[in-house]
PDB file of N, CA and C in Angstrom:
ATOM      1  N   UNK A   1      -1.442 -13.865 -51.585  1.00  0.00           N
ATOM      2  CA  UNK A   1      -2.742 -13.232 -51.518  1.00  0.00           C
ATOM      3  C   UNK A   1      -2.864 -12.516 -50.180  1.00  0.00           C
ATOM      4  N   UNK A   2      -3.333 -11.691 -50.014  1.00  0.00           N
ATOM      5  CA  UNK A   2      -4.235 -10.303 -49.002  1.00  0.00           C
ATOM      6  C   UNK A   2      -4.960 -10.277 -48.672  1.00  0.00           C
ATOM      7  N   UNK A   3      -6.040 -10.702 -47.397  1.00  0.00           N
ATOM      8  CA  UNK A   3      -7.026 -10.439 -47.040  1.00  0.00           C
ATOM      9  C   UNK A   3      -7.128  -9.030 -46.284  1.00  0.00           C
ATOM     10  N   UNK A   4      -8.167  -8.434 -46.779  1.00  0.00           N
ATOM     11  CA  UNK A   4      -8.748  -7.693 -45.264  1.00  0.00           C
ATOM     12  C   UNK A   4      -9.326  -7.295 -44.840  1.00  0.00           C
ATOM     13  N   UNK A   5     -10.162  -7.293 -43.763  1.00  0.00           N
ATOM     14  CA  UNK A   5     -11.440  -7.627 -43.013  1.00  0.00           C
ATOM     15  C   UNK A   5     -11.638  -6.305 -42.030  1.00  0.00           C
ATOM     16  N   UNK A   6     -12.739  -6.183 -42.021  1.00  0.00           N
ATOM     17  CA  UNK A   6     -13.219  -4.644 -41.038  1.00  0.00           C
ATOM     18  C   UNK A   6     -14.171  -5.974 -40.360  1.00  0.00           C
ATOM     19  N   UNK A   7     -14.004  -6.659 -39.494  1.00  0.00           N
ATOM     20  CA  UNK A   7     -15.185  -7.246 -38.516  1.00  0.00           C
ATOM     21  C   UNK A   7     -16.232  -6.979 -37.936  1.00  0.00           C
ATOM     22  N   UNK A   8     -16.363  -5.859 -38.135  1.00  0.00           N
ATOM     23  CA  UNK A   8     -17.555  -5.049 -36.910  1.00  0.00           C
ATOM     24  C   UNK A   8     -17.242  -5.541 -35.531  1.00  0.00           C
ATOM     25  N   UNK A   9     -16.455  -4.586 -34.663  1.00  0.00           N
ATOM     26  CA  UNK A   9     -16.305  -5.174 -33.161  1.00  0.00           C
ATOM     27  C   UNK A   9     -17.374  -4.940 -32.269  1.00  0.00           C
ATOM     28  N   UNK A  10     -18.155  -6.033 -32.048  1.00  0.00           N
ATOM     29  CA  UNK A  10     -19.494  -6.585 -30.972  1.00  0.00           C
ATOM     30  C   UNK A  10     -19.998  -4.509 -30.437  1.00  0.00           C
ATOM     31  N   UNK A  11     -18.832  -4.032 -29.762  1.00  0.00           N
ATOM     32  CA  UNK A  11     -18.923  -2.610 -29.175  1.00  0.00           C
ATOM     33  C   UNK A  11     -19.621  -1.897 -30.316  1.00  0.00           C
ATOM     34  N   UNK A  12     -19.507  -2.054 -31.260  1.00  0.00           N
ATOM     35  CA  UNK A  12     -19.844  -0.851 -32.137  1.00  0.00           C
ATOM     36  C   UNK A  12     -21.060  -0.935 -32.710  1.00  0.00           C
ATOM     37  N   UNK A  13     -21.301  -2.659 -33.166  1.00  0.00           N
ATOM     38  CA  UNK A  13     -22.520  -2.753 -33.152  1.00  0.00           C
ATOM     39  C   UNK A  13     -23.839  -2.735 -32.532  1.00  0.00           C
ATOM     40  N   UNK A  14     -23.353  -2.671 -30.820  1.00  0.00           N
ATOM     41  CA  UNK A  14     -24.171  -2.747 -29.963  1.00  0.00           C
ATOM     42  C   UNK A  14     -24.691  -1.032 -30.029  1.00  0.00           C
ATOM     43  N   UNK A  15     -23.857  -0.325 -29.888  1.00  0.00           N
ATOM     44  CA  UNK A  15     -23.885   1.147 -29.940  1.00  0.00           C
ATOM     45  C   UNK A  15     -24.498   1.967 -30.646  1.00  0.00           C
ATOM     46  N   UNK A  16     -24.175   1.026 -31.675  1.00  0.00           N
ATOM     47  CA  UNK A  16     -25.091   2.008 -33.304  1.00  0.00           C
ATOM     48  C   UNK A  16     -25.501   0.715 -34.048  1.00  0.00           C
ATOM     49  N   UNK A  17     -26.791   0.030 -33.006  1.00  0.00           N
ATOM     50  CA  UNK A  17     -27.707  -0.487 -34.008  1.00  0.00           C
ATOM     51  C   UNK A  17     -28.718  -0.079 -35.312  1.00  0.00           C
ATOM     52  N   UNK A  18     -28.754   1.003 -34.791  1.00  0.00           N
ATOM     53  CA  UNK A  18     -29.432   2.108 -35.882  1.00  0.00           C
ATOM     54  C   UNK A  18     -28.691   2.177 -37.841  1.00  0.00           C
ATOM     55  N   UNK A  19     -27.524   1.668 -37.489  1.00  0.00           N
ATOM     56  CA  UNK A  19     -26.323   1.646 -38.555  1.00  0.00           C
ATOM     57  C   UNK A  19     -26.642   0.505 -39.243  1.00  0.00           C
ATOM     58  N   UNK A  20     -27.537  -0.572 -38.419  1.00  0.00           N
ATOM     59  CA  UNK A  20     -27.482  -2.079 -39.231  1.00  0.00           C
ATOM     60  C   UNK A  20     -28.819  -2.157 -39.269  1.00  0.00           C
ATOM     61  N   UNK A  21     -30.064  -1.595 -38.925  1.00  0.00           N
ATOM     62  CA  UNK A  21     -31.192  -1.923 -39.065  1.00  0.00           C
ATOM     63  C   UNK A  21     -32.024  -2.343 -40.563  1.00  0.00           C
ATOM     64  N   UNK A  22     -30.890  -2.076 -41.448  1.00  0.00           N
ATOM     65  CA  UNK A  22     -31.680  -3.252 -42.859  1.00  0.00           C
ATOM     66  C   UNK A  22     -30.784  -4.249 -42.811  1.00  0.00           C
ATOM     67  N   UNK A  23     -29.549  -4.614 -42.071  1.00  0.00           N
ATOM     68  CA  UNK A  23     -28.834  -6.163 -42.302  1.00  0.00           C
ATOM     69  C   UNK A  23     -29.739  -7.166 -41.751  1.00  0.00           C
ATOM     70  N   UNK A  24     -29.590  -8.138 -42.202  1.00  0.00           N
ATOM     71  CA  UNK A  24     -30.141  -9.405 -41.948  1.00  0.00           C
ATOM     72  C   UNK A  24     -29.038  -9.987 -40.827  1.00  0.00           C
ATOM     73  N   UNK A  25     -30.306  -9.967 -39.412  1.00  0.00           N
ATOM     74  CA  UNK A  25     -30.426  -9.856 -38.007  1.00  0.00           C
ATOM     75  C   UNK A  25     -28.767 -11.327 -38.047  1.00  0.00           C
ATOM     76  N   UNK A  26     -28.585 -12.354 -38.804  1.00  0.00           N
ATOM     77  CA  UNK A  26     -27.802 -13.473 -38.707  1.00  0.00           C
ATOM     78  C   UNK A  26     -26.426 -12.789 -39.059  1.00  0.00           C
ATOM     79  N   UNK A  27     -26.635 -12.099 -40.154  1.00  0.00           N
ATOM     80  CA  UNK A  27     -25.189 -11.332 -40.373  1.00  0.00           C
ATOM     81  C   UNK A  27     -24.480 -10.459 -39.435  1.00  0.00           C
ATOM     82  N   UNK A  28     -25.380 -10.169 -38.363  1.00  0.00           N
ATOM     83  CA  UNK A  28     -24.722  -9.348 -37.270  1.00  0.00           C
ATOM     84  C   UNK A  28     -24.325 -10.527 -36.084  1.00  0.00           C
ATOM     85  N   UNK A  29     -24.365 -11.721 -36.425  1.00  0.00           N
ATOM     86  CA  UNK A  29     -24.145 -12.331 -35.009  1.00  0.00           C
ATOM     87  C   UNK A  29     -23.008 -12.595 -35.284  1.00  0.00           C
ATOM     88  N   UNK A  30     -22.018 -12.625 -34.372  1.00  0.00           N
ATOM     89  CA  UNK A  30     -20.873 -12.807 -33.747  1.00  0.00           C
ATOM     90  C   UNK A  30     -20.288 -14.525 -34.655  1.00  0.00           C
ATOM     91  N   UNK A  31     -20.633 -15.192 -34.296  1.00  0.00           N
ATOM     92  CA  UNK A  31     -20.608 -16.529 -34.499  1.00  0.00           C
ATOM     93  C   UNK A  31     -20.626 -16.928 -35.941  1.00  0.00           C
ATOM     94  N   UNK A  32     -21.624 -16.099 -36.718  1.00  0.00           N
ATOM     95  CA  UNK A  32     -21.994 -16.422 -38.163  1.00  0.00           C
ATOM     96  C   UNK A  32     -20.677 -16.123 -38.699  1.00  0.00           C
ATOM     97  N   UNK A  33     -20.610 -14.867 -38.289  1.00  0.00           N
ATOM     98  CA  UNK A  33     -19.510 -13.881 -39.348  1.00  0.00           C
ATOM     99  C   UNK A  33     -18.266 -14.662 -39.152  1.00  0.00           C
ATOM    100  N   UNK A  34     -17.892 -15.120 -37.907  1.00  0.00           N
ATOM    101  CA  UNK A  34     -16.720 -15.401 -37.537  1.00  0.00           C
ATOM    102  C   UNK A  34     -16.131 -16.891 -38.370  1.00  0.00           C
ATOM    103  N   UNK A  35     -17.380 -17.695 -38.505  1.00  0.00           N
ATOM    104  CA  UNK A  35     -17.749 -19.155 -39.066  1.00  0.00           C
ATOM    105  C   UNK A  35     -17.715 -18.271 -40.453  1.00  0.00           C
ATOM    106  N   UNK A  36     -17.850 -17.828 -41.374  1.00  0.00           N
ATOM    107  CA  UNK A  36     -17.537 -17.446 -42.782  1.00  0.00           C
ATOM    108  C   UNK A  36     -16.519 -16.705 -42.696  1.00  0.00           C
ATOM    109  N   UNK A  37     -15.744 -16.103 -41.906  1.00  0.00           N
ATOM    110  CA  UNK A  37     -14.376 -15.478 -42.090  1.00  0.00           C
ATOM    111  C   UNK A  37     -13.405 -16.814 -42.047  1.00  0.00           C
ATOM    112  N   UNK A  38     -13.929 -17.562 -41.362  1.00  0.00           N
ATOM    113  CA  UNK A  38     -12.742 -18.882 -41.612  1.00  0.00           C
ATOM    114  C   UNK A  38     -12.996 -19.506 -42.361  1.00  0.00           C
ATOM    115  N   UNK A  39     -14.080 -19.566 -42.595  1.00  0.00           N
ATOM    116  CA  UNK A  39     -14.225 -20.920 -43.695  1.00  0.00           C
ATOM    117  C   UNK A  39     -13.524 -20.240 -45.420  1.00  0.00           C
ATOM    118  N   UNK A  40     -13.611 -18.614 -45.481  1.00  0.00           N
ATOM    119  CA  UNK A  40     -12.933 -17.634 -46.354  1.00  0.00           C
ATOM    120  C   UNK A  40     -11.539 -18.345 -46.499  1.00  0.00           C
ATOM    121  N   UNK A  41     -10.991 -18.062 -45.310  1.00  0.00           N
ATOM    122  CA  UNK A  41      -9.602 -18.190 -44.810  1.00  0.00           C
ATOM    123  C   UNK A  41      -8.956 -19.157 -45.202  1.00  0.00           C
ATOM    124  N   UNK A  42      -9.694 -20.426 -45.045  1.00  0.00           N
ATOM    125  CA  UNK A  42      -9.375 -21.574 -45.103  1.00  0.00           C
ATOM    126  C   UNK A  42      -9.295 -22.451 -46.416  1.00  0.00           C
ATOM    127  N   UNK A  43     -10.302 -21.532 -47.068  1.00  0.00           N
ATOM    128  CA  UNK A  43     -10.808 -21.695 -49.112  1.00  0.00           C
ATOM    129  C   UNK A  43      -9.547 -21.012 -49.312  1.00  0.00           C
ATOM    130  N   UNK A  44      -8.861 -19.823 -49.248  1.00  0.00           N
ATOM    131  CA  UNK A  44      -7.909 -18.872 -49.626  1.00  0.00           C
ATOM    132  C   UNK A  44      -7.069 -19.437 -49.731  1.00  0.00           C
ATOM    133  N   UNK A  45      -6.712 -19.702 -48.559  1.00  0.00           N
ATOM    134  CA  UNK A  45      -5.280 -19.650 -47.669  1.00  0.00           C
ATOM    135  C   UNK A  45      -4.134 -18.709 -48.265  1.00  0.00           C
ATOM    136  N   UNK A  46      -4.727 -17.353 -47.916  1.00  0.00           N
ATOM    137  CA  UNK A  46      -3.967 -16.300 -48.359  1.00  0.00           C
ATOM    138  C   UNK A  46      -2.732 -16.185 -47.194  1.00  0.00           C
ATOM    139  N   UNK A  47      -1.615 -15.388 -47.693  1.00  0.00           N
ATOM    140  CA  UNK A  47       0.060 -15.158 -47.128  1.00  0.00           C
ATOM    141  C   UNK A  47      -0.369 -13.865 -45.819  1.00  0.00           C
ATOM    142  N   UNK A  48      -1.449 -12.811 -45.920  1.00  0.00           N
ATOM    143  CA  UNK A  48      -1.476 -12.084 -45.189  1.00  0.00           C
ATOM    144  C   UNK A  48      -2.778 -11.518 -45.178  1.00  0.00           C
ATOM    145  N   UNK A  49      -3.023 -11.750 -44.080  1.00  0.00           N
ATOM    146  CA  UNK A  49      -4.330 -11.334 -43.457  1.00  0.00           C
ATOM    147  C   UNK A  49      -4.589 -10.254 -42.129  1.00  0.00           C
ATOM    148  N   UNK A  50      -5.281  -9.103 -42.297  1.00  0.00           N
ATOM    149  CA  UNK A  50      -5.388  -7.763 -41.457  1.00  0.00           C
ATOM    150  C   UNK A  50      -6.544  -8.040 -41.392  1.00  0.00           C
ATOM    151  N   UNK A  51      -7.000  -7.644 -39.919  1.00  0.00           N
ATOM    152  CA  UNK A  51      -8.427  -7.322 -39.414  1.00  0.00           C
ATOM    153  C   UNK A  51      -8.297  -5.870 -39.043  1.00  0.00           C
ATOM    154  N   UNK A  52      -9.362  -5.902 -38.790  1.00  0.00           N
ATOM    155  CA  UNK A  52      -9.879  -4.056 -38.259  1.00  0.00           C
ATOM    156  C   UNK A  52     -11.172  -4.399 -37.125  1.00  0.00           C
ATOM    157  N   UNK A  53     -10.836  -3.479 -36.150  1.00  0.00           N
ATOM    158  CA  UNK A  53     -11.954  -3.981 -35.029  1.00  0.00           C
ATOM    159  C   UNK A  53     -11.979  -4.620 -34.333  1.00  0.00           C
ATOM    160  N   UNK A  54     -10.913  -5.370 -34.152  1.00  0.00           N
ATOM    161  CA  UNK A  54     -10.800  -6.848 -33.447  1.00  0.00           C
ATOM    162  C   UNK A  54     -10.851  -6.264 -31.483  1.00  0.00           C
ATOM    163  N   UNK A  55     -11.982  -6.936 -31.224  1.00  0.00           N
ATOM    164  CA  UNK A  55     -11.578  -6.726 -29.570  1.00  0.00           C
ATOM    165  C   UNK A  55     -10.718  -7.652 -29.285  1.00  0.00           C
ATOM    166  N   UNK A  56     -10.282  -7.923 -27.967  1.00  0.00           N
ATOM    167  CA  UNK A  56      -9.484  -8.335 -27.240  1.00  0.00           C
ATOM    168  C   UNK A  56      -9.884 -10.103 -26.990  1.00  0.00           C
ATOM    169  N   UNK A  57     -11.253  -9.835 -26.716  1.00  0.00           N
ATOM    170  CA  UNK A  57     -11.644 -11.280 -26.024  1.00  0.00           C
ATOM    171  C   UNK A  57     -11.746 -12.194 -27.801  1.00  0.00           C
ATOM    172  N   UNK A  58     -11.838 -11.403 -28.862  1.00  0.00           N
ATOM    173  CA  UNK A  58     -12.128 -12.343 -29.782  1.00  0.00           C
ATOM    174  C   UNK A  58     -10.739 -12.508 -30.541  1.00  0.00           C
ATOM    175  N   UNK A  59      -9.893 -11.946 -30.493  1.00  0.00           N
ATOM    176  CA  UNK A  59      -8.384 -11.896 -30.718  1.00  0.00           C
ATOM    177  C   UNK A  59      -7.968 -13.216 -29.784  1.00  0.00           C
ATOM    178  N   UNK A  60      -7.620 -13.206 -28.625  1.00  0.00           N
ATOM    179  CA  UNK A  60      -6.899 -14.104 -28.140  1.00  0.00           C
ATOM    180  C   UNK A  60      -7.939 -15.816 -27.226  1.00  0.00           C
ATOM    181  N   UNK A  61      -9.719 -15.772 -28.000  1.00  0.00           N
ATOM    182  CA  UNK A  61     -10.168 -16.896 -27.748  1.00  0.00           C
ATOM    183  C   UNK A  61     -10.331 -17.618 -29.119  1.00  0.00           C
ATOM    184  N   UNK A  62     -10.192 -16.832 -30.297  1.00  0.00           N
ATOM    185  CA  UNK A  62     -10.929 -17.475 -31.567  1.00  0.00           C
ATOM    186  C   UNK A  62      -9.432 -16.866 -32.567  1.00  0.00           C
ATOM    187  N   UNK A  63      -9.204 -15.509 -32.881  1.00  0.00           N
ATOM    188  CA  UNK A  63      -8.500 -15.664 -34.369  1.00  0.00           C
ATOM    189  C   UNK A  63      -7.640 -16.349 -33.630  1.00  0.00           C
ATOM    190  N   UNK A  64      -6.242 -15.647 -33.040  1.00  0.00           N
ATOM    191  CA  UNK A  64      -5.215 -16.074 -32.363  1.00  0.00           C
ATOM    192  C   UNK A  64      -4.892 -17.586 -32.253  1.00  0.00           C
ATOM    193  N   UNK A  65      -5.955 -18.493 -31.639  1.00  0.00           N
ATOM    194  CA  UNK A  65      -5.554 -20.017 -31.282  1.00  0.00           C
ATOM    195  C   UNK A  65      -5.658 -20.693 -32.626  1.00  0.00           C
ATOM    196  N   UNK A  66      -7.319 -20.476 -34.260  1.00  0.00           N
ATOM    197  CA  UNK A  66      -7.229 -20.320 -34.827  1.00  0.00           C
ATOM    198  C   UNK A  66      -6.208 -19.882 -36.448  1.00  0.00           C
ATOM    199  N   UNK A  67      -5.702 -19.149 -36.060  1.00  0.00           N
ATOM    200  CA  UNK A  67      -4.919 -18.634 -37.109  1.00  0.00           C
ATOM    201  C   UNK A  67      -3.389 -19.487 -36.686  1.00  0.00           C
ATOM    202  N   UNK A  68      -3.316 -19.695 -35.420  1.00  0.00           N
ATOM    203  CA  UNK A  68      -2.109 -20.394 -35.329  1.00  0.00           C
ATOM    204  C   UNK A  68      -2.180 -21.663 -36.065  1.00  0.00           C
ATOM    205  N   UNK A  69      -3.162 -22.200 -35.970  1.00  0.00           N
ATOM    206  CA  UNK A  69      -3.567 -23.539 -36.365  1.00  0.00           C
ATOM    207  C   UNK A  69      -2.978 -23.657 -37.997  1.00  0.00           C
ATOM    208  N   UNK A  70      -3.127 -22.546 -38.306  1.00  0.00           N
ATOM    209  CA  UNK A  70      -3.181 -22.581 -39.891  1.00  0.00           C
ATOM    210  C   UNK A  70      -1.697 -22.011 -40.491  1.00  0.00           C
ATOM    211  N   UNK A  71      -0.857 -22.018 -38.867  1.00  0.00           N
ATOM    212  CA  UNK A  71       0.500 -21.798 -39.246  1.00  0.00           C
ATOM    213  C   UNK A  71       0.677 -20.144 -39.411  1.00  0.00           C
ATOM    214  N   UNK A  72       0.005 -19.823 -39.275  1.00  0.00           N
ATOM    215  CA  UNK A  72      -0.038 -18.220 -38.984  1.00  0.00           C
ATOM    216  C   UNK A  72       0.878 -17.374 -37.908  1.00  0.00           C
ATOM    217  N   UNK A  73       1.542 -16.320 -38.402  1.00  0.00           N
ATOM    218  CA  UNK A  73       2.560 -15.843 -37.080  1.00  0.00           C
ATOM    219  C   UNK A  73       1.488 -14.351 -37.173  1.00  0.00           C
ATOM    220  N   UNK A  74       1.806 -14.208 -35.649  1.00  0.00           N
ATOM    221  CA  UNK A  74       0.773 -12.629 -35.083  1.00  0.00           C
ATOM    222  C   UNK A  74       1.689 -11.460 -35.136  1.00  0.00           C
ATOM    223  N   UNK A  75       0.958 -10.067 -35.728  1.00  0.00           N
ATOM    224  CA  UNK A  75       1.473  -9.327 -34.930  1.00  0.00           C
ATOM    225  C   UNK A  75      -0.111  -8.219 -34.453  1.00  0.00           C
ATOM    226  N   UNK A  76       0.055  -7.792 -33.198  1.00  0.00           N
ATOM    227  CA  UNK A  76      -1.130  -6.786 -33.018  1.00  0.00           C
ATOM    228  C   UNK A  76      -0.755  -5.783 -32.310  1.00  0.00           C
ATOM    229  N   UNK A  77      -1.664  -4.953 -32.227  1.00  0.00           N
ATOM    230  CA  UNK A  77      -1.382  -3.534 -30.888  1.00  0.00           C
ATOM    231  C   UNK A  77      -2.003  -3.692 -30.409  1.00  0.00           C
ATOM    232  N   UNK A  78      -1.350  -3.619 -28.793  1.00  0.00           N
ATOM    233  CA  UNK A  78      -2.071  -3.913 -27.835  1.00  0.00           C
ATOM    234  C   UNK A  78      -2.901  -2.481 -27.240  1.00  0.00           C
ATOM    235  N   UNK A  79      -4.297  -2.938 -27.575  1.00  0.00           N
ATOM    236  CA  UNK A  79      -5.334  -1.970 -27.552  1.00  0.00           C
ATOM    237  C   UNK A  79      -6.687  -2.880 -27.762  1.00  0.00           C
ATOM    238  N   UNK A  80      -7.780  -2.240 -26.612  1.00  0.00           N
ATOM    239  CA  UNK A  80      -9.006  -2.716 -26.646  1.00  0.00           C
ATOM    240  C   UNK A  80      -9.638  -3.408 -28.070  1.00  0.00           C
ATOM    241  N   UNK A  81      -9.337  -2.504 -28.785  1.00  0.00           N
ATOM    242  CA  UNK A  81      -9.887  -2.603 -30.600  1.00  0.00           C
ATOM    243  C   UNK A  81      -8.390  -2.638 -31.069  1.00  0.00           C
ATOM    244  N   UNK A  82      -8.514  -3.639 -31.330  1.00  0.00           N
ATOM    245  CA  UNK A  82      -6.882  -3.871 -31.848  1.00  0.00           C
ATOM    246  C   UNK A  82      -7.188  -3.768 -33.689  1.00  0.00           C
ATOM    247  N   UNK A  83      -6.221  -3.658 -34.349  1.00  0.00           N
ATOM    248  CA  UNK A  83      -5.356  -3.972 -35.424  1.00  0.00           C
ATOM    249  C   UNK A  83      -5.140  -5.430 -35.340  1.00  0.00           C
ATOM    250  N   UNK A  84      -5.331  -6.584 -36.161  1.00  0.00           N
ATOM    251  CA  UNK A  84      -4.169  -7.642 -35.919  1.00  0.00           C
ATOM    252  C   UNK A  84      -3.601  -8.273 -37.237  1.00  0.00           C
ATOM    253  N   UNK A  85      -2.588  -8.232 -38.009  1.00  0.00           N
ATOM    254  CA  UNK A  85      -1.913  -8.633 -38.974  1.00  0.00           C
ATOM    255  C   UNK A  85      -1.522 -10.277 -38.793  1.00  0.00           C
ATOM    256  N   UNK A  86      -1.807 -10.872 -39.603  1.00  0.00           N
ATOM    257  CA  UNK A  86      -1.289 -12.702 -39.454  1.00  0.00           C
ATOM    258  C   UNK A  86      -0.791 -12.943 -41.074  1.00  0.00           C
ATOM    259  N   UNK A  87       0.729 -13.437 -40.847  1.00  0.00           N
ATOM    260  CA  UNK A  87       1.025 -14.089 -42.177  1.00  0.00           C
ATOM    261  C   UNK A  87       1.801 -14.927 -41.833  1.00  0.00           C
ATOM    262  N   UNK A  88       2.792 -15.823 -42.911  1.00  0.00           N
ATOM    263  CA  UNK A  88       2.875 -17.076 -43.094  1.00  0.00           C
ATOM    264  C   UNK A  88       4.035 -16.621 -44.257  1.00  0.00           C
TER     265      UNK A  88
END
C-alpha cells in the first residue's frame, strides 16, 4: 500500500490564512493533523509513504524518529520544504 500526504507546512499556512478561513480552526493545528497522520499510518501500515511540505523541524523531531519506530527507512531532499519518501 501507498500513502500520500500534502501536510500543509506551518509556513504556508501562516501566509495564506485567507486559503483556510472555512476549515475548522483544530484541523489547522499542527499537533491534530500530525496525531491523525499517525494514527492513519499505524491502522495502514502501508510499504510506502510520501509527504509533501514537510519542513525541516517537523521531519527530523516527529516523522523521522517516528517513522523509524515503525521500521521505516528515509529518503529526503535536503531543502527547507522537503519531499520525504519512507518505506519498508
Amino acid at each position: 500500500m501507498i500513502l500520500s500526504y500534502n501536510i500543509l507546512a506551518q509556513v504556508h499556512l501562516d501566509g495564506h490564512q485567507y486559503l483556510y478561513k472555512d476549515c475548522h480552526p483544530q484541523a489547522l493545528d499542527w499537533s491534530y493533523r500530525y496525531t491523525m497522520i499517525m494514527k492513519e499510518i499505524e491502522e495502514l501500515r502501508p510499504s510506502v509513504i510520501c509527504f509533501q511540505e514537510v519542513e525541516a523541524l517537523q521531519y527530523y523531531t516527529t516523522f523521522e524518529p517516528d517513522l523509524n519506530f515503525f521500521g521505516m527507512t528515509k529518503q529526503s531532499q535536503k531543502r527547507i520544504i522537503k519531499i520525504a519518501l519512507f518505506f519498508n
